[in-house]
Protein backbone atom coordinates (compact mmCIF):
# COMPACT_ATOMS: atom_id res chain seq x y z
CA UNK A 1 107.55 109.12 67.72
CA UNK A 2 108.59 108.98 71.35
CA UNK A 3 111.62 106.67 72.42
CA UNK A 4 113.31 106.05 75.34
CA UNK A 5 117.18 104.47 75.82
CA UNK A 6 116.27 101.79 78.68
CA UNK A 7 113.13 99.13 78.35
CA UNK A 8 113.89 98.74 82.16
CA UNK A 9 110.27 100.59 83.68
CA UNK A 10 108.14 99.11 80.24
CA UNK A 11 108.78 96.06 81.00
CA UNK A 12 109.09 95.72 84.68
CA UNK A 13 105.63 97.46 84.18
CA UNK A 14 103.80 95.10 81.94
CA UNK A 15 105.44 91.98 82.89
CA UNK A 16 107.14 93.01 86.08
CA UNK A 17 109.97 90.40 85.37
CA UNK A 18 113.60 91.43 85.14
CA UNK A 19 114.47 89.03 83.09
CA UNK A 20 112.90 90.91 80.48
CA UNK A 21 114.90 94.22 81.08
CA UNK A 22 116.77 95.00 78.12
CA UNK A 23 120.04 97.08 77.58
CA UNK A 24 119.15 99.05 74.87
CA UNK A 25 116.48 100.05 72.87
CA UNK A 26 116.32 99.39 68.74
CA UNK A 27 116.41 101.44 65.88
CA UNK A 28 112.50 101.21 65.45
CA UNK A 29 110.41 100.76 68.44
CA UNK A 30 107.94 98.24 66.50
CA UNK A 31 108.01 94.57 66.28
CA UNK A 32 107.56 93.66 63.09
CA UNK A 33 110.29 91.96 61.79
CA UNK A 34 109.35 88.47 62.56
CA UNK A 35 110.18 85.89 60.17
CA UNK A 36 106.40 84.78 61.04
CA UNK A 37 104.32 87.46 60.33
CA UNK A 38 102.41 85.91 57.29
CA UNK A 39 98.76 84.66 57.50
CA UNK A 40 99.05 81.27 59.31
CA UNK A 41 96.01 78.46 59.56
CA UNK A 42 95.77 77.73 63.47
CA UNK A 43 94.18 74.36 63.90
CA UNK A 44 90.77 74.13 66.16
CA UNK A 45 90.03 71.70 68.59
CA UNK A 46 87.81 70.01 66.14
CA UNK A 47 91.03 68.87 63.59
CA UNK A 48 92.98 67.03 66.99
CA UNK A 49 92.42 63.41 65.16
CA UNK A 50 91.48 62.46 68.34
CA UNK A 51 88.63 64.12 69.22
CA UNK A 52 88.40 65.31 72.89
CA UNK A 53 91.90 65.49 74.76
CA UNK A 54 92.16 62.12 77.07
CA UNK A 55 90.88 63.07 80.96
CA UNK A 56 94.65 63.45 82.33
CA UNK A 57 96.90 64.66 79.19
CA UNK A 58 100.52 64.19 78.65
CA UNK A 59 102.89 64.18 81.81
CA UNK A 60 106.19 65.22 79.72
CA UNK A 61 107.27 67.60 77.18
CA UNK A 62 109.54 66.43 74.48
CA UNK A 63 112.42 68.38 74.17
CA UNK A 64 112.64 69.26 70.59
CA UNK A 65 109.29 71.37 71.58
CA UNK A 66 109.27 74.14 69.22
CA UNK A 67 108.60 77.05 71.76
CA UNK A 68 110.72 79.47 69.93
CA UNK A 69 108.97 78.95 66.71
CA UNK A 70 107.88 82.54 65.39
CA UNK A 71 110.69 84.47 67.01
CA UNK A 72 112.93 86.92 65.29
CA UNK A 73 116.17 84.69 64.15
CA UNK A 74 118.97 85.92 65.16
CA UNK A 75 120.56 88.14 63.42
CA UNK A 76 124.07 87.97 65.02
CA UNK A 77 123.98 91.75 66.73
CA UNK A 78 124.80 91.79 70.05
CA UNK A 79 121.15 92.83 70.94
CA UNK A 80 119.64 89.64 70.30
CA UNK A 81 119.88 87.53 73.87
CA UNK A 82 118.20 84.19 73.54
CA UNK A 83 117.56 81.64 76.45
CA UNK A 84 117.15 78.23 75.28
CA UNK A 85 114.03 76.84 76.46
CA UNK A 86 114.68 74.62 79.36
CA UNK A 87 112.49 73.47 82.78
CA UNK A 88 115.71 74.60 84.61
CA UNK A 89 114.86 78.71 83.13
CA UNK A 90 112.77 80.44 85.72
CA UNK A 91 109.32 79.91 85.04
CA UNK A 92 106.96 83.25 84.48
CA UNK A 93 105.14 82.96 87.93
CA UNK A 94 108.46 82.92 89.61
CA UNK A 95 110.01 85.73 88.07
CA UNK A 96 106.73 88.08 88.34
CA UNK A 97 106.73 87.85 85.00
CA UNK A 98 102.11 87.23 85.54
CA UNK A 99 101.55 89.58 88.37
CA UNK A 100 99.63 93.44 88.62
CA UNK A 101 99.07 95.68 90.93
CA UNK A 102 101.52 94.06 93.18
CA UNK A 103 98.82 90.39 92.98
CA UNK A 104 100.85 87.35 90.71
CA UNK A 105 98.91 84.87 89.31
CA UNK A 106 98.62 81.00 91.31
CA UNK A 107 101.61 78.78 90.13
CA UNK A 108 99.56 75.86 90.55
CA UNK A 109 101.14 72.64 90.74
CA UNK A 110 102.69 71.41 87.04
CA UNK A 111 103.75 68.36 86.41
CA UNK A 112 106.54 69.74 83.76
CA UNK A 113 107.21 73.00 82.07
CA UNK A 114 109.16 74.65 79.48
CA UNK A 115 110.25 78.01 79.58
CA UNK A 116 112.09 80.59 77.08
CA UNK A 117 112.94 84.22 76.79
CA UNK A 118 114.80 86.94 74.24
CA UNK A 119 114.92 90.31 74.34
CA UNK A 120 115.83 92.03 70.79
CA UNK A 121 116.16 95.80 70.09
CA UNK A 122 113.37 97.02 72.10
CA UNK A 123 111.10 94.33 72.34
CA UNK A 124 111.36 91.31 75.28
CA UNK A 125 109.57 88.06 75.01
CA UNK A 126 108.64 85.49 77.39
CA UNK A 127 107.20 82.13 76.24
CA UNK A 128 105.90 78.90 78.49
CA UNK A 129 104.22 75.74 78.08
CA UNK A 130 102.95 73.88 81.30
CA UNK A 131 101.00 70.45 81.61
CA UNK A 132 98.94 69.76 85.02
CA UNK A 133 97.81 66.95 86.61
CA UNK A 134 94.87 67.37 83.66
CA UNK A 135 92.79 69.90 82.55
CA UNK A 136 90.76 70.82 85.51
CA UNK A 137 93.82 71.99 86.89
CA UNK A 138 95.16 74.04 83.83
CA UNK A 139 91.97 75.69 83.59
CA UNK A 140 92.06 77.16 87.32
CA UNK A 141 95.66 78.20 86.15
CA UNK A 142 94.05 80.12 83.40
CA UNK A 143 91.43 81.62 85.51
CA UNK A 144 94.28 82.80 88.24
CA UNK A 145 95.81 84.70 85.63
CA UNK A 146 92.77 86.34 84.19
CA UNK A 147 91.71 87.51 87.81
CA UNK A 148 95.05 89.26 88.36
CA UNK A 149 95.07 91.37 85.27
CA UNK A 150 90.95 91.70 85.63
CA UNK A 151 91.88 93.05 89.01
CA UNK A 152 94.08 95.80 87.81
CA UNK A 153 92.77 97.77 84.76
CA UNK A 154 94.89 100.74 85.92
CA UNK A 155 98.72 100.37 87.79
CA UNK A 156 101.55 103.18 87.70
CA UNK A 157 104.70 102.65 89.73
CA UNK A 158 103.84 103.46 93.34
CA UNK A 159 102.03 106.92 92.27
CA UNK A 160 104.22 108.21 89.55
CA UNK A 161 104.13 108.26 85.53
CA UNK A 162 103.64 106.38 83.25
CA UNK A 163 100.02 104.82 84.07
CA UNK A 164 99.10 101.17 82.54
CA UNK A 165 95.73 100.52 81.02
CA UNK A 166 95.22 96.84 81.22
CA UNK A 167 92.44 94.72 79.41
CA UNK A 168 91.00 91.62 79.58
CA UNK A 169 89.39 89.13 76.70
CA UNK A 170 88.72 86.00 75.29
CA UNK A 171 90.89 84.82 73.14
CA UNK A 172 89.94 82.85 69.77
CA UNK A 173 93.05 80.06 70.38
CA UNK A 174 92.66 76.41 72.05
CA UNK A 175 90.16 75.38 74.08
CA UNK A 176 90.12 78.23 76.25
CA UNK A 177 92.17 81.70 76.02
CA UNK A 178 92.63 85.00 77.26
CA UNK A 179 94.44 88.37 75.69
CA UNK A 180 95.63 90.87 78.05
CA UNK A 181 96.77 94.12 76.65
CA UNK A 182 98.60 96.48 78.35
CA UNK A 183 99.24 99.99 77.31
CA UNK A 184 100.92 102.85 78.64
CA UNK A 185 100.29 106.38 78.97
CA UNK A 186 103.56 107.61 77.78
CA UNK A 187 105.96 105.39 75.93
CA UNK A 188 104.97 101.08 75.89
CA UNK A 189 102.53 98.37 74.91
CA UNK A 190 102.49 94.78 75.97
CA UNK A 191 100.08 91.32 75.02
CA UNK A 192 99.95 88.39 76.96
CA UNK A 193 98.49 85.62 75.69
CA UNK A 194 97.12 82.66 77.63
CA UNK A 195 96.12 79.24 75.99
CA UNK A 196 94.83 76.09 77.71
CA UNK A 197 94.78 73.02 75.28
CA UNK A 198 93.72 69.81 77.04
CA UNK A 199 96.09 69.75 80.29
CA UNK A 200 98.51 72.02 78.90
CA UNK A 201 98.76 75.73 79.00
CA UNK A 202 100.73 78.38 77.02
CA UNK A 203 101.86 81.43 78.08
CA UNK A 204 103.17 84.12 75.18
CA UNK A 205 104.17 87.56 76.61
CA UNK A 206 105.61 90.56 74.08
CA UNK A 207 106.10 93.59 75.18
CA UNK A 208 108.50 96.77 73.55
CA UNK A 209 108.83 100.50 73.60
CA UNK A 210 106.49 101.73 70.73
CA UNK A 211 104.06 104.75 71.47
CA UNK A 212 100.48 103.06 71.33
CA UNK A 213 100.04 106.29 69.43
CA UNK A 214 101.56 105.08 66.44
CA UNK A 215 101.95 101.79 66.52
CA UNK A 216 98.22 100.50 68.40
CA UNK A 217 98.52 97.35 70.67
CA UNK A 218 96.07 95.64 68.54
CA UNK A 219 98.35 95.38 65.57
CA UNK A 220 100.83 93.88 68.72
CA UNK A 221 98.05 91.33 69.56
CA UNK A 222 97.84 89.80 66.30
CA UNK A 223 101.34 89.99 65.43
CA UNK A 224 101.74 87.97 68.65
CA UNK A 225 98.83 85.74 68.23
CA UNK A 226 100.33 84.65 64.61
CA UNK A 227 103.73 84.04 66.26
CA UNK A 228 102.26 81.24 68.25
CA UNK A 229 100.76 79.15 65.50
CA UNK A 230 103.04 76.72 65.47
CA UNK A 231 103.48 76.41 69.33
CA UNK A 232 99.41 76.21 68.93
CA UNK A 233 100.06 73.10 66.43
CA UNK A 234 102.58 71.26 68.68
CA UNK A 235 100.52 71.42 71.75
CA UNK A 236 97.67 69.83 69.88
CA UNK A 237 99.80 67.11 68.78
CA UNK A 238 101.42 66.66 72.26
CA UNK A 239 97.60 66.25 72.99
CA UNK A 240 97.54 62.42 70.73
């Protein structure tokens, strides 16, 4: 199994933000010791008590949001480095944390947002929850993103190794979602998930230093997309 000592080019890479640059790299590359990695029950449109989300959404966030929920806890080393969600972080836009092949996604215009990050061992994570002016505007958010990454299937870094393989698909949360994988060459995968729920959109990025040999993105995505569950939940009940 191939490691490196700095996450600094993997995750500049797949989420080009350098807020996800970590010191040092873990004892084992993968990321599975979330304290959420069981079988969760996601809840589908249909179950929102409400029916259809209302035309213009929520304008406000509360903030006991659980956007963290499905993190690794900490586990008082000195290589877990949480930020607290807050609208004053730098959201994912800004910090290039959506862009490829030198393109970053729209920021659109929110009308609040939440943002959070941690970077643990290896692994750095990015998480975001937006509401627009409603959910016409969310979706072209959605559709920004997916046109970057669609746009870019291949990126290295300016003509040198490692080369990126990025992919594109529907996702099976909210009422619209995308999965991006990204997967390197050499040494680092990375899954970016995108959900839009009514007027509000969540953005889940994961990315660490395993060999996509050994440790294939897929088992990444769904590690990731079971993280989010409860995020998933909240968002439907910030819907009313």
């Amino acid at each position: 199994m191939k490691v490196r000592r700095s996450t600094q080019h993997l995750l500049a890479a797949t989420f080009a933000a350098a807020a996800l640059v970590l010191a040092a790299c873990g004892d084992d590359p993968s990321v599975g010791d979330s304290s959420a990695s069981d079988p969760v029950t996601i809840p589908e449109p249909s179950d929102d008590p409400t029916g259809t989300p209302p035309a213009s959404g929520p304008t406000a966030i509360p903030d006991d949001f659980p956007l963290t929920s499905g993190w690794p806890e900490d586990d008082g080393s000195s290589e877990y480095r949480l930020t607290e969600p807050s609208p004053d972080n730098e959201g994912m836009v800004a910090a290039g944390d959506l862009a490829a092949c030198d393109t970053s996604a729209d920021a659109g215009d929110p009308v609040d947002r939440l943002t959070t990050r941690l970077s643990w061992g290896s692994a750095g994570y990015a998480r975001e929850i937006q509401l627009f002016a409603d959910p016409t505007a969310a979706e072209q958010f959605v559709d920004s993103v997916r046109d970057v990454y669609r746009a870019c299937p291949t990126s290295d870094q300016n003509g040198t190794p490692p080369t990126y393989t990025t992919e594109v698909n529907q996702g099976a949360l909210g009422e619209h979602s995308l999965v991006i994988t990204r997967v390197s060459d050499g040494i680092g995968r990375a899954v970016i998930q995108v959900v839009r729920i009514g007027n509000a959109v969540v953005v889940d990025a994961l990315g660490d230093e395993a060999d996509p040999d050994d440790f294939p993105v897929i088992d990444l995505a769904t590690e990731a997309r079971e993280n989010l569950a409860d995020v998933i939940g909240a968002t439907y009940e910030l819907q009313g």
